[in-house]
PDB file of N, CA and C in Angstrom:
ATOM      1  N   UNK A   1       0.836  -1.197   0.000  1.00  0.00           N
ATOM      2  CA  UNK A   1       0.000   0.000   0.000  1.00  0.00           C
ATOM      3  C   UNK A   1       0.879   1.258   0.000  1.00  0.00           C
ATOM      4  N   UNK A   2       0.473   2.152  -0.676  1.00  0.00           N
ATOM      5  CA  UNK A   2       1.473   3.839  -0.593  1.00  0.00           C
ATOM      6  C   UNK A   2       0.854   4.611   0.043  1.00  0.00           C
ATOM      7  N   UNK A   3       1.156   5.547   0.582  1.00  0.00           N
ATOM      8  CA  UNK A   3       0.115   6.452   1.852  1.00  0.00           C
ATOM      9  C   UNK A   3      -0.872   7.185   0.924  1.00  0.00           C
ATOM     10  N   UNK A   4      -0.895   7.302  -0.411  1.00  0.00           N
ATOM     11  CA  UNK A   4      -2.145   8.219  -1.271  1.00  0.00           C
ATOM     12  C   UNK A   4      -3.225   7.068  -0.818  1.00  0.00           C
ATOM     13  N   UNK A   5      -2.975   5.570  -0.837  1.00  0.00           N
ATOM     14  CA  UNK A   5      -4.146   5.052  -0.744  1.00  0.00           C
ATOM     15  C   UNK A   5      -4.731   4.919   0.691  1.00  0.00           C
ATOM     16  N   UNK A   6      -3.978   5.466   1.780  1.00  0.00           N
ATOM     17  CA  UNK A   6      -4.228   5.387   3.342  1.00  0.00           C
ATOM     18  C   UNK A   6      -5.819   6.205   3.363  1.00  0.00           C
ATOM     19  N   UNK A   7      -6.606   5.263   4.266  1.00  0.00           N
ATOM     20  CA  UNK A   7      -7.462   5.768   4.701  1.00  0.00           C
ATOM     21  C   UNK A   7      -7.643   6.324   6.341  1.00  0.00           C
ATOM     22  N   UNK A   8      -6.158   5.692   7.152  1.00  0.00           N
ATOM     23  CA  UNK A   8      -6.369   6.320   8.458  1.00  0.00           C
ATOM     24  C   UNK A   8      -4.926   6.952   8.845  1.00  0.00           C
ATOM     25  N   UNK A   9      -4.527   7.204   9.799  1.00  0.00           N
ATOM     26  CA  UNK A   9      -3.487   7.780  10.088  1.00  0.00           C
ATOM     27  C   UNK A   9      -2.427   6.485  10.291  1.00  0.00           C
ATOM     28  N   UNK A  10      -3.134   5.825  10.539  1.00  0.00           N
ATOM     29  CA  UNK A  10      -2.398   4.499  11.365  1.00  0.00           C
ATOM     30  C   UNK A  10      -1.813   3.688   9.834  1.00  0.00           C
ATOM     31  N   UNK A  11      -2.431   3.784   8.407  1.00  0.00           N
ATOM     32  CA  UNK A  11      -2.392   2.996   7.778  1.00  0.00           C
ATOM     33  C   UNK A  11      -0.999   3.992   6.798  1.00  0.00           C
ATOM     34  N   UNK A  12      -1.361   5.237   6.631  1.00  0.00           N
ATOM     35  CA  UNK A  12      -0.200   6.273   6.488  1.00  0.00           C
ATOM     36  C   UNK A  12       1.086   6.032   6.816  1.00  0.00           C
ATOM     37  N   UNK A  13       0.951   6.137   8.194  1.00  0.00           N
ATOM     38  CA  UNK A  13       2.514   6.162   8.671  1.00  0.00           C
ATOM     39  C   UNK A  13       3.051   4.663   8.896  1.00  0.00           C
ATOM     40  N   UNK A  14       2.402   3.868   8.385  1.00  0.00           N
ATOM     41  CA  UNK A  14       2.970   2.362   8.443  1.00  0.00           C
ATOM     42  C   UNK A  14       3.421   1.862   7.422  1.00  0.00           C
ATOM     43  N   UNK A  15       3.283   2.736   6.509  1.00  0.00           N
ATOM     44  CA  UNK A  15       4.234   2.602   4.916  1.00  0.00           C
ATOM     45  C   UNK A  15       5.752   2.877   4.941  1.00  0.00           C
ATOM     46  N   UNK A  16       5.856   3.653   5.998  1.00  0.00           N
ATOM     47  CA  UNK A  16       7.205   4.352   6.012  1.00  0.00           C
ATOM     48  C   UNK A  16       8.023   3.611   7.104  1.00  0.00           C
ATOM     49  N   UNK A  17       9.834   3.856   7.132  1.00  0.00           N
ATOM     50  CA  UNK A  17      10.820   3.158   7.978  1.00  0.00           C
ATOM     51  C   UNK A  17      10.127   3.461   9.502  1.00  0.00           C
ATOM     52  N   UNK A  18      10.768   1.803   9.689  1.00  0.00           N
ATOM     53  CA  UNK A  18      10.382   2.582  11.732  1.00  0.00           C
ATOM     54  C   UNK A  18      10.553   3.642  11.977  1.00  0.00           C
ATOM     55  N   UNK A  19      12.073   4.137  11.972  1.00  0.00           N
ATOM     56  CA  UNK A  19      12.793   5.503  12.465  1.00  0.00           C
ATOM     57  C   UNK A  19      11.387   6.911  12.109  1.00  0.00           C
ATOM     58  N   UNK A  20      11.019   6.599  10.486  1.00  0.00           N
ATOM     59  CA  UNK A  20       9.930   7.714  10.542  1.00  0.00           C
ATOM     60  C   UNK A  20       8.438   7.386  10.805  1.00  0.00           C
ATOM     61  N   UNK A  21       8.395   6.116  11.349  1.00  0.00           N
ATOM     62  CA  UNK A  21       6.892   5.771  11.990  1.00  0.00           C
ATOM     63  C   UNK A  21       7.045   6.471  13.465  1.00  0.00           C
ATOM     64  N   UNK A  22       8.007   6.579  14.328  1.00  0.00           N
ATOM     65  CA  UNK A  22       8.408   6.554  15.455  1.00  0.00           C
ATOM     66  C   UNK A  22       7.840   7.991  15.361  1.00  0.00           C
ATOM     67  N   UNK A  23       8.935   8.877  14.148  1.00  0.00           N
ATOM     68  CA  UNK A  23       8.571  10.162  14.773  1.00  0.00           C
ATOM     69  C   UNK A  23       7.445  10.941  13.895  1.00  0.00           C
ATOM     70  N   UNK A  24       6.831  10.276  13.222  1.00  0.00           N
ATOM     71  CA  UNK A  24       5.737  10.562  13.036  1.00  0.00           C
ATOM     72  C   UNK A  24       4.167  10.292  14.226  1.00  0.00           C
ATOM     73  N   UNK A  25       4.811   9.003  14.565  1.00  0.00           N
ATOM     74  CA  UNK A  25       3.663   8.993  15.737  1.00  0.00           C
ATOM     75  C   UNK A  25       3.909   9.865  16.933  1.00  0.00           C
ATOM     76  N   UNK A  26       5.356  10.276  17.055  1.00  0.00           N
ATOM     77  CA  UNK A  26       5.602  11.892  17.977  1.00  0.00           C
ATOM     78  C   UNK A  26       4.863  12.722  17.501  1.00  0.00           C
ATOM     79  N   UNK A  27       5.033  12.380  16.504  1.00  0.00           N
ATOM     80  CA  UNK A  27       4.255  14.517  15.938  1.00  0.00           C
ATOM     81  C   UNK A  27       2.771  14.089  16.380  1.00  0.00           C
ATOM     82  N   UNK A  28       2.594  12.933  15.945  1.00  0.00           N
ATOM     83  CA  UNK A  28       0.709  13.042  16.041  1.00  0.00           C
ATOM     84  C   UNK A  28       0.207  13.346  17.247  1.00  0.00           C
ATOM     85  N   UNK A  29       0.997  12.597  18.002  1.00  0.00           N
ATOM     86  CA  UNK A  29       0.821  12.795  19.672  1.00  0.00           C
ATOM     87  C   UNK A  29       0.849  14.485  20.332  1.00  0.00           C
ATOM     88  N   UNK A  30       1.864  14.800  19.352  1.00  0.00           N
ATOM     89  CA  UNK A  30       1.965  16.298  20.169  1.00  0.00           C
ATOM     90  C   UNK A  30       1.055  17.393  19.363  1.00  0.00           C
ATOM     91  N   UNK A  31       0.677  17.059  18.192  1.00  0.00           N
ATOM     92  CA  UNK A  31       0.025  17.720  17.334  1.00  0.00           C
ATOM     93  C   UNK A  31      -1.891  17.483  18.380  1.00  0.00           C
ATOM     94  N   UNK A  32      -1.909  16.457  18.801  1.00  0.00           N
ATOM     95  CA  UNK A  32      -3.062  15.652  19.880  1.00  0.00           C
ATOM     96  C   UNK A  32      -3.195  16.545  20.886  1.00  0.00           C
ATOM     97  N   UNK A  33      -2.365  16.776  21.332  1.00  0.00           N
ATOM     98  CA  UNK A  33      -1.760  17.027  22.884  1.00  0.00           C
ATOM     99  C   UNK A  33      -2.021  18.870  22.463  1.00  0.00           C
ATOM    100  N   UNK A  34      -1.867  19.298  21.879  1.00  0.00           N
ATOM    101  CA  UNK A  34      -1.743  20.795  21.344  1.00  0.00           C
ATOM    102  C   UNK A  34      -3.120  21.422  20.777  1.00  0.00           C
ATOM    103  N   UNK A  35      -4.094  20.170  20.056  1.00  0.00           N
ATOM    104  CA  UNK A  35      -5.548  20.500  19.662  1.00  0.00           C
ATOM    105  C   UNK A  35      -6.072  19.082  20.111  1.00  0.00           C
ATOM    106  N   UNK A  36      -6.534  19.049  21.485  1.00  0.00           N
ATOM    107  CA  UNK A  36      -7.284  18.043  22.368  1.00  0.00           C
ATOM    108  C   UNK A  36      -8.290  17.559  21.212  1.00  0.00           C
ATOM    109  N   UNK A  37      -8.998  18.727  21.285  1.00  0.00           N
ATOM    110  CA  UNK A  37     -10.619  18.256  20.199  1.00  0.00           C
ATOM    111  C   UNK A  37     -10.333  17.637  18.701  1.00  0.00           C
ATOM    112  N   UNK A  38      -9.355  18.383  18.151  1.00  0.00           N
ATOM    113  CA  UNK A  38      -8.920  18.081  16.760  1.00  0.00           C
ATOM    114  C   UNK A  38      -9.448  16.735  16.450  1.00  0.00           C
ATOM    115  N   UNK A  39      -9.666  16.349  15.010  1.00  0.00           N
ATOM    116  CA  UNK A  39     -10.501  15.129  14.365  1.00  0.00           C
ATOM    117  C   UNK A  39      -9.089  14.555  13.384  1.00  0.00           C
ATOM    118  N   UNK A  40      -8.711  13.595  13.768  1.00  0.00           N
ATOM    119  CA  UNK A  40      -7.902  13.042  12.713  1.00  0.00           C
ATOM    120  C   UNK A  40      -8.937  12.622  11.432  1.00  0.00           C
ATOM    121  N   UNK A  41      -7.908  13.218  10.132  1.00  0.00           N
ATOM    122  CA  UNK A  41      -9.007  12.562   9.058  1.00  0.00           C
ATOM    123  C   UNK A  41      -7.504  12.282   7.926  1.00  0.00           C
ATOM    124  N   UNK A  42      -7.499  12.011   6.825  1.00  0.00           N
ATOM    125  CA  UNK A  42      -6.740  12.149   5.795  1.00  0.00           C
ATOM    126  C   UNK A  42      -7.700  12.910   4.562  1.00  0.00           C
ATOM    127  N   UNK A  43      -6.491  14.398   4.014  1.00  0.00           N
ATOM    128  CA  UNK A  43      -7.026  15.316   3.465  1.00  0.00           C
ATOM    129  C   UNK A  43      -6.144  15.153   2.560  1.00  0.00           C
ATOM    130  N   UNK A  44      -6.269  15.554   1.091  1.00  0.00           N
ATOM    131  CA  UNK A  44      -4.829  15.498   0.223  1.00  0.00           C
ATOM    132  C   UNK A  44      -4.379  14.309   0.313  1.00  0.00           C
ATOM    133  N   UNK A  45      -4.504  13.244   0.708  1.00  0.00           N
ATOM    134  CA  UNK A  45      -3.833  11.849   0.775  1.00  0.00           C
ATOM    135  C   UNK A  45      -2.612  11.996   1.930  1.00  0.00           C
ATOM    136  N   UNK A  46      -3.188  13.066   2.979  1.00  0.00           N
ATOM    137  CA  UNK A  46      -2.525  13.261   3.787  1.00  0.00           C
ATOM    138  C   UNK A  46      -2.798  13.456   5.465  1.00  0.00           C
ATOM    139  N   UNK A  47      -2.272  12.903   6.808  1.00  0.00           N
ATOM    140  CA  UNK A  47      -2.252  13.124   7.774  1.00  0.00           C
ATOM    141  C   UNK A  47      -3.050  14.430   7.944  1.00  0.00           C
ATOM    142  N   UNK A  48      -4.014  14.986   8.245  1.00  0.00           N
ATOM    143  CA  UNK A  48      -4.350  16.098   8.734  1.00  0.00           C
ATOM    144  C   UNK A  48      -5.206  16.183   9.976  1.00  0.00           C
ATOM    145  N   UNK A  49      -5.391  17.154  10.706  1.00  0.00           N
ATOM    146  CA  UNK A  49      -5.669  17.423  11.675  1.00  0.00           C
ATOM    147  C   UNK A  49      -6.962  18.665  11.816  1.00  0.00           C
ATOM    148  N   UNK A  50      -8.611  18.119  12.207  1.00  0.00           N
ATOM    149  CA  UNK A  50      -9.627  19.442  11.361  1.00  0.00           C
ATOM    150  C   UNK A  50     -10.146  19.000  13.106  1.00  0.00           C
ATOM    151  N   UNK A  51     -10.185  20.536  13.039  1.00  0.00           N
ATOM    152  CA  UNK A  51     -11.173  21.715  14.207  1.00  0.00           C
ATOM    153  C   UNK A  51     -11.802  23.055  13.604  1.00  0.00           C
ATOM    154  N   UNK A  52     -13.303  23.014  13.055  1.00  0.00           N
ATOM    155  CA  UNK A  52     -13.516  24.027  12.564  1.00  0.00           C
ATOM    156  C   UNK A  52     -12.575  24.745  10.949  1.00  0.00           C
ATOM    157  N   UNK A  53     -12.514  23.226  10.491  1.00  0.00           N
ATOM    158  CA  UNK A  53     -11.759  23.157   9.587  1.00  0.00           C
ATOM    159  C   UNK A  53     -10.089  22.571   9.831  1.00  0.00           C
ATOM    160  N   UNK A  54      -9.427  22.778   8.469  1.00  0.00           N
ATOM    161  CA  UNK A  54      -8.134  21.536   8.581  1.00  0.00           C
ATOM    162  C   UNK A  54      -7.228  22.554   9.302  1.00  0.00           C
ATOM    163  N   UNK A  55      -6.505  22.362  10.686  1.00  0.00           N
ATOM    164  CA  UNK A  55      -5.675  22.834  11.670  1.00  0.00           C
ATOM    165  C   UNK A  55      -4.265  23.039  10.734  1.00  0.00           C
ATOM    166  N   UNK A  56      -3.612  21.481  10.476  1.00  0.00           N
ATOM    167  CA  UNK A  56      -2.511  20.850   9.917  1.00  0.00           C
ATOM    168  C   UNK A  56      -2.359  20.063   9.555  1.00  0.00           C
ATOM    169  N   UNK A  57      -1.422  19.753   9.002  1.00  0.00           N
ATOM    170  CA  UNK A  57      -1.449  18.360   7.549  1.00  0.00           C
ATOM    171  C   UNK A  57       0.348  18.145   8.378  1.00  0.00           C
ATOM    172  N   UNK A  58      -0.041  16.875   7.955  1.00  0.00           N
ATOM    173  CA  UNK A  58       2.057  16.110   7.940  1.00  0.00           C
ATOM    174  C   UNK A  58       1.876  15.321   6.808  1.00  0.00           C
ATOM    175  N   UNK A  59       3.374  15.164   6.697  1.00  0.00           N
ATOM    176  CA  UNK A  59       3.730  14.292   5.793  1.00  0.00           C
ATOM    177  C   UNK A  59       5.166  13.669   5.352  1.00  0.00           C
ATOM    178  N   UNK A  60       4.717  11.912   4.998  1.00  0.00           N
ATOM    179  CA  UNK A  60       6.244  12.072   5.304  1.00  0.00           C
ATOM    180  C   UNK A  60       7.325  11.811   3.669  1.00  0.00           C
ATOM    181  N   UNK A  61       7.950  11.982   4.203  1.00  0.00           N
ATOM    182  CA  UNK A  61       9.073  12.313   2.754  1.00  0.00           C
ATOM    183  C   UNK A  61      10.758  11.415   3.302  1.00  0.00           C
ATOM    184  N   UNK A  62      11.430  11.035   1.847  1.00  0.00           N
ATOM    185  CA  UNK A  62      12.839  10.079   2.332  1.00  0.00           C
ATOM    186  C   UNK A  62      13.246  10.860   3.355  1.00  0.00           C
ATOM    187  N   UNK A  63      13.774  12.484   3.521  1.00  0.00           N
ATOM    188  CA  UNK A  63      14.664  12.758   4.132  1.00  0.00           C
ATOM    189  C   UNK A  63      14.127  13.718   4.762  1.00  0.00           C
ATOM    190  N   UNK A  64      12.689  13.946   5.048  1.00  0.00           N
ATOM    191  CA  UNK A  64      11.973  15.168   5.682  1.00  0.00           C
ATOM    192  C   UNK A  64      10.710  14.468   6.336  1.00  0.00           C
ATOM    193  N   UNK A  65       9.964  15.555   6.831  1.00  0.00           N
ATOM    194  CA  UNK A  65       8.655  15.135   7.155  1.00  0.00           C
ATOM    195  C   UNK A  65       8.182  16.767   7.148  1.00  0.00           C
ATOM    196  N   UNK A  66       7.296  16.661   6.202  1.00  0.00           N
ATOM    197  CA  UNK A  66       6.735  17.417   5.520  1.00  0.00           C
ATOM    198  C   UNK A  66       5.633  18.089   6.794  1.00  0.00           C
ATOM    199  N   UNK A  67       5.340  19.694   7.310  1.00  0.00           N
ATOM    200  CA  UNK A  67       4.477  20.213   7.810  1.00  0.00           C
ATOM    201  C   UNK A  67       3.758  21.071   7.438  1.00  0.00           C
ATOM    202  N   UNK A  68       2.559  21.335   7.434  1.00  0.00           N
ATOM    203  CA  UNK A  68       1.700  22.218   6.401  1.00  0.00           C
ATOM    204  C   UNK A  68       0.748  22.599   7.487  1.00  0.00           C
ATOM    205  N   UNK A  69       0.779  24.150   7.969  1.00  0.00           N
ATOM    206  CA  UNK A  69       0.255  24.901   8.957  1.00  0.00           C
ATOM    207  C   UNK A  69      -0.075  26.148   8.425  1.00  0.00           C
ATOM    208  N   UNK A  70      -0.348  26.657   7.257  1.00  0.00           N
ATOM    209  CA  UNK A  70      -0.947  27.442   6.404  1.00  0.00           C
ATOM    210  C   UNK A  70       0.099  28.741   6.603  1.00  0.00           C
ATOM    211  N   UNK A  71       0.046  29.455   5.375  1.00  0.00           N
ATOM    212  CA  UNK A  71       0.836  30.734   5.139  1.00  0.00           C
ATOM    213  C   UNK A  71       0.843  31.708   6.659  1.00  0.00           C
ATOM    214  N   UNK A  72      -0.471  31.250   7.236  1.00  0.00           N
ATOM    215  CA  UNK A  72       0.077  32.574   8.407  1.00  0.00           C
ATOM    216  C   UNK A  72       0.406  32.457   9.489  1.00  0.00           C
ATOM    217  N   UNK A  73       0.865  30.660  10.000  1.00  0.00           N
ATOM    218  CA  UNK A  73       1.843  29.913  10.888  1.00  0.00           C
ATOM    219  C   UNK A  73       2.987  30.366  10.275  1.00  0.00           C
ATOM    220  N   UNK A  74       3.209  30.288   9.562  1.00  0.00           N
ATOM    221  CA  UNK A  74       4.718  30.495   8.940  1.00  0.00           C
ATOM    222  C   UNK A  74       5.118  31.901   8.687  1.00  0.00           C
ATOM    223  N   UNK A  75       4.270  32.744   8.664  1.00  0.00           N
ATOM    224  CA  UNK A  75       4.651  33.995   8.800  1.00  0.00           C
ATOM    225  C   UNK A  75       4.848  34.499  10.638  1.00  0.00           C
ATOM    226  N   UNK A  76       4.263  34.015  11.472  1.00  0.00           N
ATOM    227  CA  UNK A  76       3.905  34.551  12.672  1.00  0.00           C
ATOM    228  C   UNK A  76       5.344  33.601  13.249  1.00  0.00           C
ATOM    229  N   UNK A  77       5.674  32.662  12.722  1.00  0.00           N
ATOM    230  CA  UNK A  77       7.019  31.918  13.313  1.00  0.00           C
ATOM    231  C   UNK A  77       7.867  32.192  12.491  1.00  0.00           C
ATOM    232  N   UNK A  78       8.336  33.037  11.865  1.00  0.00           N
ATOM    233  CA  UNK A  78       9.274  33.232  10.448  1.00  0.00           C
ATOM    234  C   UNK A  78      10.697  33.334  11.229  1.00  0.00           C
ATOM    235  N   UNK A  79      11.207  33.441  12.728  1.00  0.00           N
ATOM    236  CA  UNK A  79      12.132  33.675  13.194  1.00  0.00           C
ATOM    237  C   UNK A  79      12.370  32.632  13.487  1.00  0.00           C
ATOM    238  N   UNK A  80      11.124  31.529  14.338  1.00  0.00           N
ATOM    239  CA  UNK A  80      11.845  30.506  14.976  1.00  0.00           C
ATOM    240  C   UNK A  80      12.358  29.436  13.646  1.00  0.00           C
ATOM    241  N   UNK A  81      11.118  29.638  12.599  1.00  0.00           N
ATOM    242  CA  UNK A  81      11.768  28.778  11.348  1.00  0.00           C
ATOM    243  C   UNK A  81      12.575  28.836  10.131  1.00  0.00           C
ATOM    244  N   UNK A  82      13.324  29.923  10.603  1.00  0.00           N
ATOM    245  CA  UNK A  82      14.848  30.451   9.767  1.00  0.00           C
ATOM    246  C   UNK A  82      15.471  29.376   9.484  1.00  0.00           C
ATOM    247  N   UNK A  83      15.711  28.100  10.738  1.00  0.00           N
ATOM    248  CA  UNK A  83      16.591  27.108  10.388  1.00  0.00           C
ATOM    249  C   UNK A  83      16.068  25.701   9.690  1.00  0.00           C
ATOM    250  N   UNK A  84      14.968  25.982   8.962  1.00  0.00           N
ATOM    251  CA  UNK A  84      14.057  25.274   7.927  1.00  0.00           C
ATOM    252  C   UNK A  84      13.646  25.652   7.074  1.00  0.00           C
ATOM    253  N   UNK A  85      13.963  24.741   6.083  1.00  0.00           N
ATOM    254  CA  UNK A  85      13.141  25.065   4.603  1.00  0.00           C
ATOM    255  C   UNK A  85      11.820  25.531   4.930  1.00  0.00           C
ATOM    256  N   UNK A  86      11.479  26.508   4.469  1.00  0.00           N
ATOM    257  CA  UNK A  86      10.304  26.556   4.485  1.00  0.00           C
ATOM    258  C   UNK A  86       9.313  26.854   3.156  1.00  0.00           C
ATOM    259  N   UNK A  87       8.348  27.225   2.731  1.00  0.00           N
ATOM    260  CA  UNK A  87       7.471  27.535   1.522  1.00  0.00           C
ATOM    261  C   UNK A  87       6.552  28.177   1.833  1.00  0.00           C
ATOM    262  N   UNK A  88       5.182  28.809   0.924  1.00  0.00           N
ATOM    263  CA  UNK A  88       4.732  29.534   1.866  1.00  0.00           C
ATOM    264  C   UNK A  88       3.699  28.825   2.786  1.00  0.00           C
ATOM    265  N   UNK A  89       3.230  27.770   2.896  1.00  0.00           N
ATOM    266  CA  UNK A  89       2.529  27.832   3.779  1.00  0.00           C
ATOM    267  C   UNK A  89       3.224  26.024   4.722  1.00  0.00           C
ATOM    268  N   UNK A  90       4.226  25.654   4.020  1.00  0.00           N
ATOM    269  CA  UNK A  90       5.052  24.758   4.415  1.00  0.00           C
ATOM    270  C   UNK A  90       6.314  24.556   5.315  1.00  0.00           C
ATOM    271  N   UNK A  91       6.476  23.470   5.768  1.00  0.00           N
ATOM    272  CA  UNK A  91       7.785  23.521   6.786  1.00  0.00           C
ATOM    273  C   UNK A  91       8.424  21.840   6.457  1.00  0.00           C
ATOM    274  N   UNK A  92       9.705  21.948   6.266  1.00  0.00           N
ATOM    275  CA  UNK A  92      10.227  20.299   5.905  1.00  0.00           C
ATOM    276  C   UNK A  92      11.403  20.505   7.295  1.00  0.00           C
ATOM    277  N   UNK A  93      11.275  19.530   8.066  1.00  0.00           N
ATOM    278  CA  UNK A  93      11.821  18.721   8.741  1.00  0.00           C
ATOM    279  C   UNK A  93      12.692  17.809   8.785  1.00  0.00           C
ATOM    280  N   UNK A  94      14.000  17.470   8.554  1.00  0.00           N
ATOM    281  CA  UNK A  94      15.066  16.822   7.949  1.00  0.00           C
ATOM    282  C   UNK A  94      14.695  15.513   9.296  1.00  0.00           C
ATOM    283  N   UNK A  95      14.755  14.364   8.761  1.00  0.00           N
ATOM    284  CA  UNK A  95      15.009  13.085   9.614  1.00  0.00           C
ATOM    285  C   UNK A  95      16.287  13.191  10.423  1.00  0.00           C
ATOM    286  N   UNK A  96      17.040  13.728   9.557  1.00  0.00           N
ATOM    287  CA  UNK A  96      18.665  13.576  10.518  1.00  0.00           C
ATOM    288  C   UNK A  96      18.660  14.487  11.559  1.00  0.00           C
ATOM    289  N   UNK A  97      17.465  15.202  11.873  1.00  0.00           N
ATOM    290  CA  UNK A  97      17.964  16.373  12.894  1.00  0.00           C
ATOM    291  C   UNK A  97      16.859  16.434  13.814  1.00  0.00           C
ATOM    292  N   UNK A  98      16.705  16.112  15.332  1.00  0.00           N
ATOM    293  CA  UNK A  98      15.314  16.639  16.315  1.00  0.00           C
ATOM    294  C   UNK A  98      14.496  17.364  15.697  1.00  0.00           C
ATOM    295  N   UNK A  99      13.259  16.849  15.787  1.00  0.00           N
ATOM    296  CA  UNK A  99      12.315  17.593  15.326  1.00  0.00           C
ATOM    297  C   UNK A  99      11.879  18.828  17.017  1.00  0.00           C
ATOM    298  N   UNK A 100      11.377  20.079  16.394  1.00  0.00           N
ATOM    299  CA  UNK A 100      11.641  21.213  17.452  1.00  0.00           C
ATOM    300  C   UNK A 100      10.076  21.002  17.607  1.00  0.00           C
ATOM    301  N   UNK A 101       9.950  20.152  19.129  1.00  0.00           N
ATOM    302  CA  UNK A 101       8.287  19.390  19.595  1.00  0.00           C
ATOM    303  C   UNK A 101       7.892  21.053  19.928  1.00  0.00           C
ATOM    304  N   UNK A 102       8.526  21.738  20.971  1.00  0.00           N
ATOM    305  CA  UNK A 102       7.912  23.270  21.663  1.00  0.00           C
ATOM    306  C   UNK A 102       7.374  23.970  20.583  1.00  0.00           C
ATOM    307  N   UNK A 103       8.306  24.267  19.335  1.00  0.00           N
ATOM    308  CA  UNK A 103       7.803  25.112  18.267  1.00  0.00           C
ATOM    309  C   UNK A 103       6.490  24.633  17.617  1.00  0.00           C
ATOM    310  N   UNK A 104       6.147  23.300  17.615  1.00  0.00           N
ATOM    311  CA  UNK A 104       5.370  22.795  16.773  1.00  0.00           C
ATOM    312  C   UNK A 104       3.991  22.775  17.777  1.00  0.00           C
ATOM    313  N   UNK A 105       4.349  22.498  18.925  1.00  0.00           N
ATOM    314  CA  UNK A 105       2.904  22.773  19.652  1.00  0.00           C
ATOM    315  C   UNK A 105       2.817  23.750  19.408  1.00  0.00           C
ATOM    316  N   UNK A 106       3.490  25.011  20.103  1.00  0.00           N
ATOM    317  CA  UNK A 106       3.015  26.583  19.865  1.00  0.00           C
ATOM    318  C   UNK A 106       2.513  26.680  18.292  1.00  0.00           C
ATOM    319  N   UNK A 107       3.384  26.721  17.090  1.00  0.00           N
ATOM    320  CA  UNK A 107       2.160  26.746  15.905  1.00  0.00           C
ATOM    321  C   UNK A 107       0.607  25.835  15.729  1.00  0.00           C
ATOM    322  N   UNK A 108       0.567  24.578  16.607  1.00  0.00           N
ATOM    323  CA  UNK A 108      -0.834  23.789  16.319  1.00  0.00           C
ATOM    324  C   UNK A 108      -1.832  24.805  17.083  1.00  0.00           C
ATOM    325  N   UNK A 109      -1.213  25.100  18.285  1.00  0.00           N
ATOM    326  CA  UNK A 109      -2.222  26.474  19.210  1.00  0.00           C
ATOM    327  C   UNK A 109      -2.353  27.652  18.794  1.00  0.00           C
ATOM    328  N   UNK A 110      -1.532  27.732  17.734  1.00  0.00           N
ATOM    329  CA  UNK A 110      -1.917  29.167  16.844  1.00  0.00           C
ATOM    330  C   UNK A 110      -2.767  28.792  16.286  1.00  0.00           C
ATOM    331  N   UNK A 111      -2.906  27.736  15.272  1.00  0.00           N
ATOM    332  CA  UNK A 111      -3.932  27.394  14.848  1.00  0.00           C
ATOM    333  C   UNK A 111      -5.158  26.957  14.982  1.00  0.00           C
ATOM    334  N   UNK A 112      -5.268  26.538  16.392  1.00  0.00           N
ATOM    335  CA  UNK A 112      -6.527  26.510  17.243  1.00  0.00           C
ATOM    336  C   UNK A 112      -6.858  27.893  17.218  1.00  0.00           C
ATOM    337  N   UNK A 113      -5.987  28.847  17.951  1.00  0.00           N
ATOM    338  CA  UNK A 113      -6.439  30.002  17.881  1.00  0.00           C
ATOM    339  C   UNK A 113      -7.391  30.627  16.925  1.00  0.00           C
ATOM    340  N   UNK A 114      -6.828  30.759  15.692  1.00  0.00           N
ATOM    341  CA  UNK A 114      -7.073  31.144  14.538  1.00  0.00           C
ATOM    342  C   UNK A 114      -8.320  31.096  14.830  1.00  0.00           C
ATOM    343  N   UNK A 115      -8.711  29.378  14.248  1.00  0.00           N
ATOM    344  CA  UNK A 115     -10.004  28.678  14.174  1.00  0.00           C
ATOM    345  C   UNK A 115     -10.697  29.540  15.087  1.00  0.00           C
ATOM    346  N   UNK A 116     -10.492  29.425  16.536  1.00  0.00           N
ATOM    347  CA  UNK A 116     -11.513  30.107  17.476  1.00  0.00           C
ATOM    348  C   UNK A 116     -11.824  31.721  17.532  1.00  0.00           C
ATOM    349  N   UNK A 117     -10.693  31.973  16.714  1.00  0.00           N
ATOM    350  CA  UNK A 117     -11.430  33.369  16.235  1.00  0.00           C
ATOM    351  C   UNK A 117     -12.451  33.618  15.302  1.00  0.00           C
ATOM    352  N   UNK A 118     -12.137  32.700  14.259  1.00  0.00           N
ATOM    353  CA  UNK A 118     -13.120  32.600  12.752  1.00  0.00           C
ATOM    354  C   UNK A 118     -14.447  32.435  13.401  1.00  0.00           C
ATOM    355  N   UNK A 119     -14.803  31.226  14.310  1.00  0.00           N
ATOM    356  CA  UNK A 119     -15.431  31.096  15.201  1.00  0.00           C
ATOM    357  C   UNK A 119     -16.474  31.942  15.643  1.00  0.00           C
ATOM    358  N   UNK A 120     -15.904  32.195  16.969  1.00  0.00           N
ATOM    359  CA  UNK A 120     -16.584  33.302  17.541  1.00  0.00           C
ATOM    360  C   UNK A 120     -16.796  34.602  16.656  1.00  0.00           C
ATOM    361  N   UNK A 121     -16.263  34.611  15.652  1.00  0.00           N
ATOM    362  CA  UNK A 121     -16.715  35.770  14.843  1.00  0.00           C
ATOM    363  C   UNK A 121     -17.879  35.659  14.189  1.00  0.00           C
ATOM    364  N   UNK A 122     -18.258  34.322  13.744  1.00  0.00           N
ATOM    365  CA  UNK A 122     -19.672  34.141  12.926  1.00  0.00           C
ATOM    366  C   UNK A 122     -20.399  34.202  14.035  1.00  0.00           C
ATOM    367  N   UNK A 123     -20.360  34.214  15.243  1.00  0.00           N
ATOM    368  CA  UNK A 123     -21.428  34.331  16.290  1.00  0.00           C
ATOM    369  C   UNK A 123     -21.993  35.277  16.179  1.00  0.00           C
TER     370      UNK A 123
END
C-alpha cells in the first residue's frame, strides 16, 4: 500500500521506515496534545488534523517530514523557522535532525487560535 491510498493515520505512517513511523507517531501525539478536540481525518492523501476546519497536515518524505500549517503559521514563526526550509505555507523537517516538539505545539495552538477566532466571529 502507498500512503495516497491510506485511509487512516495508522495505515499512512505504516508505509514508512520505523525511524519515521516513530517520529511521526511523535508529531501526532503532540500535534493531539496541542488540539485536544482536533478530528484526525486524511485530506490530500494526507495526515491532517480538522477543528472548525483543517488545523494541519504532515507528511512524510525520504529525508523530511513534511508540515503544512498554512501561510500565516509560517509567517507569525518566520524567526523561529529560519533554520528550515520553508514555503509559503510549508515547513520540511530533515530526519537527521530533532524535530523542534515546543515550536510545533506553539504553531498547532496558533492554529486553534485562529479557528476560534473565525469562530466566535460568525457568532
Amino acid at each position: 500500500m502507498i500512503p495516497a491510498k491510506a485511509s487512516t493515520i495508522d495505515e499512512y505512517i505504516a508505509y514508512f521506515p520505523i525511524e519515521t513511523q516513530q517520529l511521526m507517531q511523535q508529531l501526532r501525539a503532540t500535534i493531539k496534545a496541542a488540539a485536544p478536540e482536533a478530528v484526525e481525518v486524511i485530506s490530500y492523501a494526507m495526515p491532517a488534523f480538522k477543528w472548525h476546519g483543517i488545523l494541519v497536515y504532515f507528511a512524510g518524505y525520504k529525508s523530511h517530514i513534511g508540515f503544512y500549517a498554512a501561510p500565516t503559521a509560517n509567517t507569525a514563526f518566520k524567526k523561529e523557522l529560519s533554520a528550515y526550509k520553508v514555503g509559503k505555507g510549508s515547513i520540511q523537517f530533515p530526519l537527521d535532525k530533532p524535530l523542534p516538539w515546543a515550536l510545533i505545539t506553539r504553531i498547532v495552538e496558533f492554529r486553534v487560535q485562529q479557528h476560534a477566532e473565525k469562530v466566535a466571529k460568525k457568532k
